[in-house]
Protein backbone atom coordinates (compact mmCIF):
# COMPACT_ATOMS: atom_id res chain seq x y z
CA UNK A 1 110.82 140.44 97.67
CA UNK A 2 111.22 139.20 93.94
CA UNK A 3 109.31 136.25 91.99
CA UNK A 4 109.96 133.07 93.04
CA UNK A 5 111.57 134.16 96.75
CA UNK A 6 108.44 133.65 98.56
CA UNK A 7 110.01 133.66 102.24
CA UNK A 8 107.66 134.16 104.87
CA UNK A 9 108.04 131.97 107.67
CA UNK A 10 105.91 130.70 111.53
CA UNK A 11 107.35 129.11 113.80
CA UNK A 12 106.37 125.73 114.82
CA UNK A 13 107.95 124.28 118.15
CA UNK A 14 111.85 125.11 117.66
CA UNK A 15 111.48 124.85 113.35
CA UNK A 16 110.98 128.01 111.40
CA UNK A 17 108.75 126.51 108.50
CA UNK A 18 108.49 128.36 105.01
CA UNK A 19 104.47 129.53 104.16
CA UNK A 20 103.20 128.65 100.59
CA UNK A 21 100.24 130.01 98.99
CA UNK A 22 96.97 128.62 97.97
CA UNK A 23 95.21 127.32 95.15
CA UNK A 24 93.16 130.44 95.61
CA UNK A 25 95.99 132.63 95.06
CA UNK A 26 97.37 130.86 92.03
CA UNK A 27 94.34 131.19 90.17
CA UNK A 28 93.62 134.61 90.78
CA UNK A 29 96.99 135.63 89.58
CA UNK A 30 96.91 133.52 86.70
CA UNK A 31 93.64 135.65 85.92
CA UNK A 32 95.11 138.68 86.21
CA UNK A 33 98.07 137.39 84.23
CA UNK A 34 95.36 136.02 81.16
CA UNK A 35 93.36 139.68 81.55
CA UNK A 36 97.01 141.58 81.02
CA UNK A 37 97.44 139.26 78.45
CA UNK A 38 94.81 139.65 76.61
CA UNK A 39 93.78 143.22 76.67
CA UNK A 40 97.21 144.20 75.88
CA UNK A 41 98.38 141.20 73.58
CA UNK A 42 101.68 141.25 75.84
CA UNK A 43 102.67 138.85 78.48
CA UNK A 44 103.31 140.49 82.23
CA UNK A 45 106.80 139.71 83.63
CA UNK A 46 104.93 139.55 86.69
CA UNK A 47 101.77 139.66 88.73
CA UNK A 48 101.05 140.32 92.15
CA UNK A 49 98.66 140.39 95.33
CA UNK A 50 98.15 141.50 98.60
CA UNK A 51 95.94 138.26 100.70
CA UNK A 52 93.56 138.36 102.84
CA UNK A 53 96.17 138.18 105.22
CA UNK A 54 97.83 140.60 104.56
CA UNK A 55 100.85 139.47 102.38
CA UNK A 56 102.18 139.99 99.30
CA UNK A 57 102.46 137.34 96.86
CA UNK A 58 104.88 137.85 93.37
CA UNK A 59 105.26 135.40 90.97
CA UNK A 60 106.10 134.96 87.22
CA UNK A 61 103.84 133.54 84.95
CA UNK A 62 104.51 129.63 84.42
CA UNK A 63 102.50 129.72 81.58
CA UNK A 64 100.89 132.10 79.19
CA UNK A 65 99.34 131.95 75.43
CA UNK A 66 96.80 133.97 73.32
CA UNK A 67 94.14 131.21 72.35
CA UNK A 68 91.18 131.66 69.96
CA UNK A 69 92.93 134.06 67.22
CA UNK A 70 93.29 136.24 69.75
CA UNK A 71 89.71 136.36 71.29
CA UNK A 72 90.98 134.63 75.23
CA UNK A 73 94.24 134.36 76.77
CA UNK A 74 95.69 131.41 79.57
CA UNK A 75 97.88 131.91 82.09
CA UNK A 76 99.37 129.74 84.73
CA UNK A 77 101.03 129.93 88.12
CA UNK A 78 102.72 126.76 89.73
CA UNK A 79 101.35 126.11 93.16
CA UNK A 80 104.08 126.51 96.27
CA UNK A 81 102.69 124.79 99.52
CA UNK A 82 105.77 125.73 101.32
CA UNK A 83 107.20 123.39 103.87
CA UNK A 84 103.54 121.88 103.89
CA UNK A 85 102.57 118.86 102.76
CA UNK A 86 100.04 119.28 99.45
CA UNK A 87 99.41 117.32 97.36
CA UNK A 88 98.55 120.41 94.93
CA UNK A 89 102.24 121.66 95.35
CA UNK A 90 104.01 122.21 92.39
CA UNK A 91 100.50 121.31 90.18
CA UNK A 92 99.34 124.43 87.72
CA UNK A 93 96.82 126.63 88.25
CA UNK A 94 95.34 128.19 84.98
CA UNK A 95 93.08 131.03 84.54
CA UNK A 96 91.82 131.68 81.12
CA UNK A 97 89.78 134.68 80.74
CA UNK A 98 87.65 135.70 77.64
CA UNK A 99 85.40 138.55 76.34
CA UNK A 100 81.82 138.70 76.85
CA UNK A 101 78.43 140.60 76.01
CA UNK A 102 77.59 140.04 79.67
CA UNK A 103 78.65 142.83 81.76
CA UNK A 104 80.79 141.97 84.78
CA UNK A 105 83.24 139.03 85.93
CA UNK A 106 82.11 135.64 85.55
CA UNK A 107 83.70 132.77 87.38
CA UNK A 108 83.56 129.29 86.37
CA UNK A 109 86.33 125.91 86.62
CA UNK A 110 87.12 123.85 83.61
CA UNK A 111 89.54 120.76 83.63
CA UNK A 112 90.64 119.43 87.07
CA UNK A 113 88.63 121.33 89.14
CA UNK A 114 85.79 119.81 91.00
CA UNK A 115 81.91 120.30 90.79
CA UNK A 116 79.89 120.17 94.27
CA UNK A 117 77.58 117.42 94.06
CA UNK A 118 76.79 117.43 98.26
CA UNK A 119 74.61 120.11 100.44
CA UNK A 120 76.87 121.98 102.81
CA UNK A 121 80.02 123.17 101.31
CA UNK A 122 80.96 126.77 100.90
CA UNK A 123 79.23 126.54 97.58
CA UNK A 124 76.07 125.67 96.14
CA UNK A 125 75.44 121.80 94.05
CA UNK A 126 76.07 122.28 90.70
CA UNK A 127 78.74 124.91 91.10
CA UNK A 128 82.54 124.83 90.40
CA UNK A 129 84.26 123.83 93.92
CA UNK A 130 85.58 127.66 94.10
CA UNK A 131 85.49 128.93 97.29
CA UNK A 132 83.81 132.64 98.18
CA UNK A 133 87.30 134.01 99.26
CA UNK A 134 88.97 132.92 95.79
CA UNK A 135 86.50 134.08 93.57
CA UNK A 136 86.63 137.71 95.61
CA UNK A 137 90.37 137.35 94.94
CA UNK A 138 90.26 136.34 91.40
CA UNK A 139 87.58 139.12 91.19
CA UNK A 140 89.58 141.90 92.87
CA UNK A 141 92.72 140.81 90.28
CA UNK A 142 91.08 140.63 87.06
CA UNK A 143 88.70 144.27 87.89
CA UNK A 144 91.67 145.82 89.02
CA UNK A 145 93.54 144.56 85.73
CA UNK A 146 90.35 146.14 83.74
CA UNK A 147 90.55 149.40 85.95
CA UNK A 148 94.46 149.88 84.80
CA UNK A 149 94.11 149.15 81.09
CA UNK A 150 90.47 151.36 80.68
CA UNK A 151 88.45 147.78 79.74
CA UNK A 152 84.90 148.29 81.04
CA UNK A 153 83.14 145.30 79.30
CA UNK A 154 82.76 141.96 80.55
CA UNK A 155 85.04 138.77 81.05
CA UNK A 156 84.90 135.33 81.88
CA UNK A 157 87.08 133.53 83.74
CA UNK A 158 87.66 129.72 83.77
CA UNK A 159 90.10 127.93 86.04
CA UNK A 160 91.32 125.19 85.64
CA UNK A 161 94.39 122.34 86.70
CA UNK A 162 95.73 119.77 84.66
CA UNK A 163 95.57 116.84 86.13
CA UNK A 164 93.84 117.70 88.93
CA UNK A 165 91.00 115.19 88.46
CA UNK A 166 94.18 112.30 89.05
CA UNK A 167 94.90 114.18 92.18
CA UNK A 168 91.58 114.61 93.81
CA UNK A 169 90.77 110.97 93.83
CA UNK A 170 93.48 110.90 96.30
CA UNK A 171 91.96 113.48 98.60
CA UNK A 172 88.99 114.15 100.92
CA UNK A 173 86.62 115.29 97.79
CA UNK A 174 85.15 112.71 96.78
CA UNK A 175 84.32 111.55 100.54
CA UNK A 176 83.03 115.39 101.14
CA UNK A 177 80.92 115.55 97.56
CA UNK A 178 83.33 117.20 95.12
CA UNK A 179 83.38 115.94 92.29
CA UNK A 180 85.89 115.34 88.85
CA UNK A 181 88.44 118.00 90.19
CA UNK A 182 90.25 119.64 93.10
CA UNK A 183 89.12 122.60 94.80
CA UNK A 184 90.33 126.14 94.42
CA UNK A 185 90.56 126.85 98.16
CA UNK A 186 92.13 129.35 100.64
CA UNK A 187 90.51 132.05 103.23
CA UNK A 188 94.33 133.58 103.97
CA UNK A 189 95.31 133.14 100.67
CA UNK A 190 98.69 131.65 102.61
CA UNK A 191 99.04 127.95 103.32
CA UNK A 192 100.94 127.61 106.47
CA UNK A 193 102.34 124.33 107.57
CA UNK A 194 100.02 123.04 109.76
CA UNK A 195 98.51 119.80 108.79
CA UNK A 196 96.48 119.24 112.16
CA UNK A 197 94.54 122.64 111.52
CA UNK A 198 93.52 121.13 107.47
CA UNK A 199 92.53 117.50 109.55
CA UNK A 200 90.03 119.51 111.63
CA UNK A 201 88.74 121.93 108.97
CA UNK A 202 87.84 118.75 106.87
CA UNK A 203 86.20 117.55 110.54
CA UNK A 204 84.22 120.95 110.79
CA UNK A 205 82.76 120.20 106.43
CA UNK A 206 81.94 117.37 107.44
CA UNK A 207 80.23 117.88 110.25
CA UNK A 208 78.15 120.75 108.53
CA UNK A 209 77.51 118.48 105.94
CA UNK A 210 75.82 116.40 108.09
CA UNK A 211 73.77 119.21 109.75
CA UNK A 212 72.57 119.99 106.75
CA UNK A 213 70.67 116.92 106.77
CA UNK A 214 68.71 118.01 109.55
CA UNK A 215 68.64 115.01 112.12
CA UNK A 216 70.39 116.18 114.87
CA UNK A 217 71.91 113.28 115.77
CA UNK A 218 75.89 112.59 114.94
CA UNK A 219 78.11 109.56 115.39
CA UNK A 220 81.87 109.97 115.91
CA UNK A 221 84.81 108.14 115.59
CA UNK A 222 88.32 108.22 116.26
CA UNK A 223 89.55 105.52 113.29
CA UNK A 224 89.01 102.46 111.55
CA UNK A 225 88.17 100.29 114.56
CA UNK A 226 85.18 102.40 115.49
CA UNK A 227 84.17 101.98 111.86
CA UNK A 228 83.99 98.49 111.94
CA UNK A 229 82.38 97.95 114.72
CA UNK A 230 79.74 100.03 113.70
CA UNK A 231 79.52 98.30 110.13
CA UNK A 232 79.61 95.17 111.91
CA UNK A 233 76.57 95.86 114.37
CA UNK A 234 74.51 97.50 111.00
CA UNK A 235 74.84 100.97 113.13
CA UNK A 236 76.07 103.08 110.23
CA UNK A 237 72.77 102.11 108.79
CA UNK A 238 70.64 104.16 111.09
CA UNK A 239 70.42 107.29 108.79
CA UNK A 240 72.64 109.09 111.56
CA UNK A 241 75.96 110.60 109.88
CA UNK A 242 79.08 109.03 111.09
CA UNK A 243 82.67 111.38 110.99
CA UNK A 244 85.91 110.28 111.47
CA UNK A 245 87.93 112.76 114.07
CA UNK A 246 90.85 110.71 114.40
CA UNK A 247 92.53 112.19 117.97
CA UNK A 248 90.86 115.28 117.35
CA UNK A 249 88.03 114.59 119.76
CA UNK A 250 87.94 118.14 121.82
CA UNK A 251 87.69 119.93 118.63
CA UNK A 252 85.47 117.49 117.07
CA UNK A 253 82.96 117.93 119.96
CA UNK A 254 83.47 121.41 120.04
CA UNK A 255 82.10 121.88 115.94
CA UNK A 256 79.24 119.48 116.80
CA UNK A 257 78.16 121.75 119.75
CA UNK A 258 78.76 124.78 117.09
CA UNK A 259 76.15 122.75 114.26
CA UNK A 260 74.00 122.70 116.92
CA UNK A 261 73.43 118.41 117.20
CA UNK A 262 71.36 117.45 119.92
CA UNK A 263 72.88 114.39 120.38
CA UNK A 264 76.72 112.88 120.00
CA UNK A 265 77.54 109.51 119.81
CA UNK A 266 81.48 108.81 120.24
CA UNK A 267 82.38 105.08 119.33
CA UNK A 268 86.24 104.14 119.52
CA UNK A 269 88.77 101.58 121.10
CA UNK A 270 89.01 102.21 124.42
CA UNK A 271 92.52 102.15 124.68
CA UNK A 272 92.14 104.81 121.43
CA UNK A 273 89.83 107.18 124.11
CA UNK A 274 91.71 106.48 127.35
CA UNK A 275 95.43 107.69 124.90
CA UNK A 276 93.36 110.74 123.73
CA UNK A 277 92.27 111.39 126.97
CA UNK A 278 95.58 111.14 128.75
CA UNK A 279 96.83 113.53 125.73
């Protein structure tokens, strides 16, 4: 498989639909690309990775540049979501890596990605909205960049996507405590098309969010009818968290059993519950 041909493929129903890969991914090539880059002063004519899951990802560089006199280097790769809608695809994803006294690999975001300003997300408050398995991927790209070219000092590494604050106002971040920015995301490393599963992983941060708040106690809802009629009855003023599940009830229940609530709440339409129910 060349640049550019990503092909790999699942099945949904009787529709073969084309994989992508993530945020994640992007930036830690672009890293690797920027580390290349700037330990050898030459730009790569490609970089590659194996994901998490197991597949290999080859791209050329969308952008690369020596910055500082020489003293960084930025690369970017352009984000593919595959047959899946994103609003990230096509967006770049930059990595520019630096020297440092400080031994080791040092992660941060810049421009367009988010900070984490809530409890509960994969990452502490404060800290760039990186996710573990992309900074063990950008990691594992930039040290094995070092371990080629002989470089055994240290490097930071700042990601970043232009425009991505404009693009995260129209996501879930700013509803789940993220902050200026997207978030560099991805477990697989592969986005496959299957917008249902990213609906209930938002449910499931959500829901831990509100764990983390320790009542024990959780109000669900289907959609904006249940909302209402708990704004209109001052019930969303209890100090119990409320998440929207839309007709992902089972699965909704399911990560509230998981977080360990003691009590669920489910307020909805009834002809919203009877549709879910009848499936």
């Amino acid at each position: 498989m060349g640049p550019e041909e990503f092909t790999h493929y699942v099945r949904s129903g009787r529709s073969m639909l084309r994989c992508g890969y993530t945020t994640g991914t992007c930036a830690a090539l672009a890293a690797e690309g920027a580390a290349r880059l700037l330990l050898t002063g030459r730009v790569p004519d490609t970089v590659s990775l194996t994901t998490p899951k197991g597949i290999e990802v080859s791209v050329r560089l969308a952008d690369a540049e020596l910055l500082e006199a020489g003293r960084s280097a930025r690369c970017g790769v352009r984000k593919d979501a595959g047959d899946d809608y994103d609003i990230t695809n096509g967006m770049l994803v930059c990595s520019t890596v630096r020297r440092s006294a400080v031994p080791g690999i040092h992660i941060d975001g810049g421009e367009g990605v988010g900070r984490v300003t809530k409890p509960g997300l994969d990452q502490p408050v404060g800290a760039a909205a990186i996710n573990r398995a992309p900074r063990r991927m950008i990691q594992e790209q930039v040290e094995k960049a070092c371990g080629e070219l002989g470089y055994g000092g240290g490097l930071e590494v700042t990601v970043s996507i232009p425009g991505g604050a404009e693009a995260a106002a129209r996501t879930f971040n700013p509803v789940l405590g993220v902050e200026g920015g997207l978030s560099i995301l991805g477990t697989s490393g592969i986005v496959e098309p299957m917008s249902e599963q990213a609906i209930v992983d938002t449910i499931a941060v959500q829901q831990r969010q509100a764990a983390a708040e320790g009542t024990g106690r959780l109000i669900l809802t289907p959609g904006n009818y249940g909302e209402d009629f708990l704004r209109s009855g001052g019930l969303d003023g209890l100090g119990v968290p409320v998440v929207k599940c839309s007709n992902f009830l089972g699965e909704a229940l399911d990560i509230a059993a998981t977080e360990g609530f003691r009590q669920v709440l489910l307020v909805g339409h009834i002809g919203k519950l009877v549709k879910v129910a009848g499936g």
